[in-house]
Protein backbone atom coordinates (compact mmCIF):
# COMPACT_ATOMS: atom_id res chain seq x y z
CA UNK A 1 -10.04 1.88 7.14
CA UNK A 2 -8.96 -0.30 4.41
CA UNK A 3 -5.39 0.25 3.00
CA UNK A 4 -5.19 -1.30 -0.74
CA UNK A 5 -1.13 -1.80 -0.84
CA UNK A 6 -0.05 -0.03 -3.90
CA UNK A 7 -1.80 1.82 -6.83
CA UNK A 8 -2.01 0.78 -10.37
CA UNK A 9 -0.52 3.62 -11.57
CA UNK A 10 2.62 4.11 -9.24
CA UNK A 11 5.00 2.11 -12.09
CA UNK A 12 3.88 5.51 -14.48
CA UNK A 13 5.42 8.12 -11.56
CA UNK A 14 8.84 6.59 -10.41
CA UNK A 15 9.99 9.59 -9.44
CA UNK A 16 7.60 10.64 -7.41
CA UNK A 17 7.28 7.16 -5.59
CA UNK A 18 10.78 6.97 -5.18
CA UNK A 19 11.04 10.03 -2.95
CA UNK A 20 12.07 9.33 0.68
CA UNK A 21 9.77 10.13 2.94
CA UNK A 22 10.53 10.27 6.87
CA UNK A 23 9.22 6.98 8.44
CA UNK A 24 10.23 7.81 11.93
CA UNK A 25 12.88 5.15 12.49
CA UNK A 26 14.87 6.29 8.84
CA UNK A 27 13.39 7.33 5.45
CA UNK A 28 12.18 4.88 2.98
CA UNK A 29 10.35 5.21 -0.71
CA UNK A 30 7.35 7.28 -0.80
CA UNK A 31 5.47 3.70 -2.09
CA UNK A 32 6.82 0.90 -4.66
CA UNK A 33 4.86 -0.44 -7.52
CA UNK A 34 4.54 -3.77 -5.70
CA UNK A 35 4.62 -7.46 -7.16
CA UNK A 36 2.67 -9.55 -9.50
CA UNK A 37 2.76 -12.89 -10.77
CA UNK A 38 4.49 -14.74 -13.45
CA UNK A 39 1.64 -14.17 -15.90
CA UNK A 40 1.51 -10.38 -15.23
CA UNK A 41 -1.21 -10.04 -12.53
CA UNK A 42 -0.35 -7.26 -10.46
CA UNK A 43 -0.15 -6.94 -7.06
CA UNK A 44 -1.61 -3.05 -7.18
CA UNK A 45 -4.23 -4.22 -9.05
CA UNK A 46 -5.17 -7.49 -6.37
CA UNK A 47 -4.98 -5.23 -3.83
CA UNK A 48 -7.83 -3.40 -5.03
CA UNK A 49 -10.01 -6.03 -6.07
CA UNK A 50 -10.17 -7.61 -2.41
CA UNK A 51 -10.63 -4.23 -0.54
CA UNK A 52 -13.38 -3.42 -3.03
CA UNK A 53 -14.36 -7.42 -1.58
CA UNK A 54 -13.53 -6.33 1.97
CA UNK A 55 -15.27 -3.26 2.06
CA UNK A 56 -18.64 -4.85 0.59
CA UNK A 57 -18.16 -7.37 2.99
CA UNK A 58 -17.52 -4.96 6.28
CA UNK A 59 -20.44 -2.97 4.97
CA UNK A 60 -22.54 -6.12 5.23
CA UNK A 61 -21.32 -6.41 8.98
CA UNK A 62 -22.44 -2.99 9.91
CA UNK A 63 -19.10 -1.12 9.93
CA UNK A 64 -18.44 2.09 8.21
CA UNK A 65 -15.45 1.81 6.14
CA UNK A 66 -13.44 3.96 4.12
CA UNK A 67 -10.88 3.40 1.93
CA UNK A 68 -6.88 5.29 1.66
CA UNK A 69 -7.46 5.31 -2.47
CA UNK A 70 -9.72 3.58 -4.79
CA UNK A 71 -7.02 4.15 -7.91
CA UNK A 72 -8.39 7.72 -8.62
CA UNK A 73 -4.98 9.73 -7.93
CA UNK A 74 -1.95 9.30 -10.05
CA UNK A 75 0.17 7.50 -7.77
CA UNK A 76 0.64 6.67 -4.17
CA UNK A 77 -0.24 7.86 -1.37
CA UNK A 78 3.02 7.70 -0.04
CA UNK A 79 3.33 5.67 3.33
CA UNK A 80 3.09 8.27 5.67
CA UNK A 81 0.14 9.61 3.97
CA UNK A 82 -1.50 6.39 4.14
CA UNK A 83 -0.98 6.37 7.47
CA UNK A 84 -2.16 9.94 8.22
CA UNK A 85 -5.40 9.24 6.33
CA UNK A 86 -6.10 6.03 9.01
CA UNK A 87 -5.04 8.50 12.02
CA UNK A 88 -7.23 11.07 10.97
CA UNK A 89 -10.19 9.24 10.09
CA UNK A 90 -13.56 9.42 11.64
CA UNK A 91 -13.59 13.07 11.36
CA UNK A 92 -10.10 13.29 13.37
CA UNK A 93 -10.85 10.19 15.40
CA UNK A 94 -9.12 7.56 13.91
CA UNK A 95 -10.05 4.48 12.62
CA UNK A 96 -11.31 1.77 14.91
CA UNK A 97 -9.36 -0.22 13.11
CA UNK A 98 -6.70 -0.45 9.84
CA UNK A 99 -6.12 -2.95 7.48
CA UNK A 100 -3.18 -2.86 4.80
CA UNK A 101 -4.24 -5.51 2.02
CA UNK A 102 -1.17 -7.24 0.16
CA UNK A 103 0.56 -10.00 -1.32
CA UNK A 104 3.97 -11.01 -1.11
CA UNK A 105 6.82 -11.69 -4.09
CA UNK A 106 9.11 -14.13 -2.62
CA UNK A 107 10.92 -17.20 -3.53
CA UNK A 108 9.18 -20.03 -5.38
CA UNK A 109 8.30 -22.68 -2.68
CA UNK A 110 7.29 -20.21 -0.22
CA UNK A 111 3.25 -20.42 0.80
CA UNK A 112 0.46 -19.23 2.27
CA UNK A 113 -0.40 -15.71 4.00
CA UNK A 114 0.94 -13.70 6.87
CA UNK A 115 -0.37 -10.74 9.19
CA UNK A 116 2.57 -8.27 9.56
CA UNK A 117 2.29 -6.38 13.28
CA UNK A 118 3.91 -3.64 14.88
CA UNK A 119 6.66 -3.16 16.76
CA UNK A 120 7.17 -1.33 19.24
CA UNK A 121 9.02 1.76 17.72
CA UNK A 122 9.60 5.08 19.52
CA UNK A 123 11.63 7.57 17.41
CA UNK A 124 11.44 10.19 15.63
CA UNK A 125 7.59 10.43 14.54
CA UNK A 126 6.79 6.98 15.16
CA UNK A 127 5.39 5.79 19.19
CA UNK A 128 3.69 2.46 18.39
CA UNK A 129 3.64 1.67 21.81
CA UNK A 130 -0.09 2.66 21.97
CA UNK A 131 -0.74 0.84 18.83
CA UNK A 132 0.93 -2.81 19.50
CA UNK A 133 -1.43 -4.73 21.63
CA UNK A 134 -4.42 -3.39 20.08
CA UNK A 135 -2.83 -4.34 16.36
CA UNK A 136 -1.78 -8.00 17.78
CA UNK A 137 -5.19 -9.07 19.18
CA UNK A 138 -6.36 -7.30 15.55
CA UNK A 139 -3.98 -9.67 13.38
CA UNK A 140 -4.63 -12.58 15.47
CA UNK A 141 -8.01 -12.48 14.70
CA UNK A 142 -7.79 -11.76 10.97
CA UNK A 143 -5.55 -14.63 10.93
CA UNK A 144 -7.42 -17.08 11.79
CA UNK A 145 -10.26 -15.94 9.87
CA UNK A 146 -8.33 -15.70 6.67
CA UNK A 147 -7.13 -19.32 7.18
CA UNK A 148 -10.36 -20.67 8.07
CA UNK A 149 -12.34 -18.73 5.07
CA UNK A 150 -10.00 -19.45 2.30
CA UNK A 151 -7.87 -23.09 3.74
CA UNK A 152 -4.73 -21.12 3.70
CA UNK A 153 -1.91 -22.54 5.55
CA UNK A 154 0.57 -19.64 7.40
CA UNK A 155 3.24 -19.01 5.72
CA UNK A 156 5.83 -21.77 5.59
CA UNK A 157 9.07 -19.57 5.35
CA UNK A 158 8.39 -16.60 8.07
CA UNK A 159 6.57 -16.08 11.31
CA UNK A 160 7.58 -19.74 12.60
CA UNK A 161 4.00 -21.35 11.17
CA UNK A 162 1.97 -18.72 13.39
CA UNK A 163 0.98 -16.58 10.51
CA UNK A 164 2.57 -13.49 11.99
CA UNK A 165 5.01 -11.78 11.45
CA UNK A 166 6.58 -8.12 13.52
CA UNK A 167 8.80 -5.74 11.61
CA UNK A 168 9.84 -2.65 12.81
CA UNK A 169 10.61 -1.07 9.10
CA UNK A 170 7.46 -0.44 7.43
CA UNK A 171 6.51 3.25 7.32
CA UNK A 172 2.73 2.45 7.44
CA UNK A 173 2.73 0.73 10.88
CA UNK A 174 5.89 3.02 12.63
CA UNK A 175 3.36 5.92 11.97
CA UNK A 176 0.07 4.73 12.80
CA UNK A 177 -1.66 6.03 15.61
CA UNK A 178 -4.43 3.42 15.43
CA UNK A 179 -4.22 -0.26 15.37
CA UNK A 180 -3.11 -1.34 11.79
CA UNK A 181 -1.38 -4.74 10.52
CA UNK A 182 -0.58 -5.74 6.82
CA UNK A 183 -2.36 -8.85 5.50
CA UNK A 184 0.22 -10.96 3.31
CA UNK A 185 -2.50 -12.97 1.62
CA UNK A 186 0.07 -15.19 -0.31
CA UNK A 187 2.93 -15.55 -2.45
CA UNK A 188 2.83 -14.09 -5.99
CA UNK A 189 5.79 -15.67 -7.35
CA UNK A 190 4.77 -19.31 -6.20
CA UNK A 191 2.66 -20.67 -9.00
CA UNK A 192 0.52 -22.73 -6.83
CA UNK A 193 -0.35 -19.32 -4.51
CA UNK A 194 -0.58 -17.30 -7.91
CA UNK A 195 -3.01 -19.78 -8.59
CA UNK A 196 -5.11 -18.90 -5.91
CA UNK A 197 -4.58 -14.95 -5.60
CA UNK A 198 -5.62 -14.94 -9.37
CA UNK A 199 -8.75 -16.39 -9.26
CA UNK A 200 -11.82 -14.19 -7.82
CA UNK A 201 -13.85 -17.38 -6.05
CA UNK A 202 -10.73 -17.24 -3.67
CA UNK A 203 -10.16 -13.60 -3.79
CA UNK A 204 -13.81 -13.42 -2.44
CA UNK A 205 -12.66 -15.95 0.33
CA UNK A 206 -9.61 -13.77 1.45
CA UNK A 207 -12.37 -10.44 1.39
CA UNK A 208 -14.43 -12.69 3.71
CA UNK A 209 -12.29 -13.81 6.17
CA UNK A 210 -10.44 -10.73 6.50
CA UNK A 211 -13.71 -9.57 7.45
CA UNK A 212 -14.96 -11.72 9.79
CA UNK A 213 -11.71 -11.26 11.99
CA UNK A 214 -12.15 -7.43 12.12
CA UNK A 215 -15.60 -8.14 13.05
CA UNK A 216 -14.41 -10.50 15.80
CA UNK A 217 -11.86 -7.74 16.45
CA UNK A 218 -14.25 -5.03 16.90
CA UNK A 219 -17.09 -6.94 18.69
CA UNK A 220 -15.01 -8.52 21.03
């Protein structure tokens, strides 16, 4: 299951993404309209370009993929939609695997990409307990994939240069039944990692290696 982070068209509903939806641990925003960079490339709209990339590229490996939205509803889905959809999949299932595709809007200076894991969360809705090994051997994997496919460094101003990082807050992990992790794949607001995130040589780089590491994932 591949999770494009965003949707083009949340900035035209903020109502609707601004509702708080329960995310076990407290309620957050339904979804946000994510990033972009300086010259106006959005982060919704990156998203979808490399899952389109990813999924091609999964395909190639053998795997059947689906994807949470391909920008053909209005808005959304919310986070705990997105998560139900990966739960569910398979015909009730769940994926073998998840993979939330991003990119990050922090401070100028800060590089490179990031795998965001699980932690272990039990309240409310959310028991990740299941879910954490399984999603750390899963960003592990994509990690170094990603950095050998595209060069990437890991992030210089989180994870402590592993390229990983565990939060506890994100309403698409805390209610995942399957494994699932969050691929930062840069910076949007650095103009050297804009750089790269905008151009599609690179993008297809990023598609690739996230690949290979949920083939090496799912292979063993």
């Amino acid at each position: 299951m591949i999770d494009p982070g965003h949707n083009p068209g949340n900035f035209r509903h903020p109502d609707e993404i601004n509702k708080q939806v329960d995310i076990g641990t407290n309620r957050k925003e339904c979804d946000t309209t994510g990033t972009s960079t300086r010259d106006g490339y959005a982060e919704a709209a990156f998203t979808l370009d490399v899952s389109h990339r990813l999924r091609d590229a999964l395909r190639r490996l053998g795997a059947t993929v689906e994807l949470t939205h391909d920008a053909d509803r209005p808005f959304g889905p919310c986070i705990d939609e997105r998560a139900r959809i990966g739960n569910l999949a398979g015909g009730g299932k769940g994926a073998d695997a998840v993979v939330s595709v991003h990119a990050d809007g922090s401070a100028v200076g800060n590089r490179g990409h990031h795998v965001i894991l699980p932690g272990l969360v039990k309240e409310g809705a959310a028991d990740t307990a299941p879910i954490v090994a399984p999603s750390r051997r899963l960003g592990e994997r994509i990690e170094a994939e990603f950095a050998r496919a595209t060069g990437s460094a890991p992030a210089n101003y989180l994870g402590g240069g592993t390229g990983l990082d565990v939060r506890k807050d994100l309403g698409g992990l805390n209610l995942s039944t399957v494994p699932k992790v969050f691929v930062e794949c840069g910076n949007m607001q650095d103009p050297k990692d804009a750089a790269l995130l905008s151009d599609a040589a690179w993008r297809q780089k990023a598609a690739q290696g996230i690949a290979n590491g949920v083939g090496t994932y799912l292979l063993g």
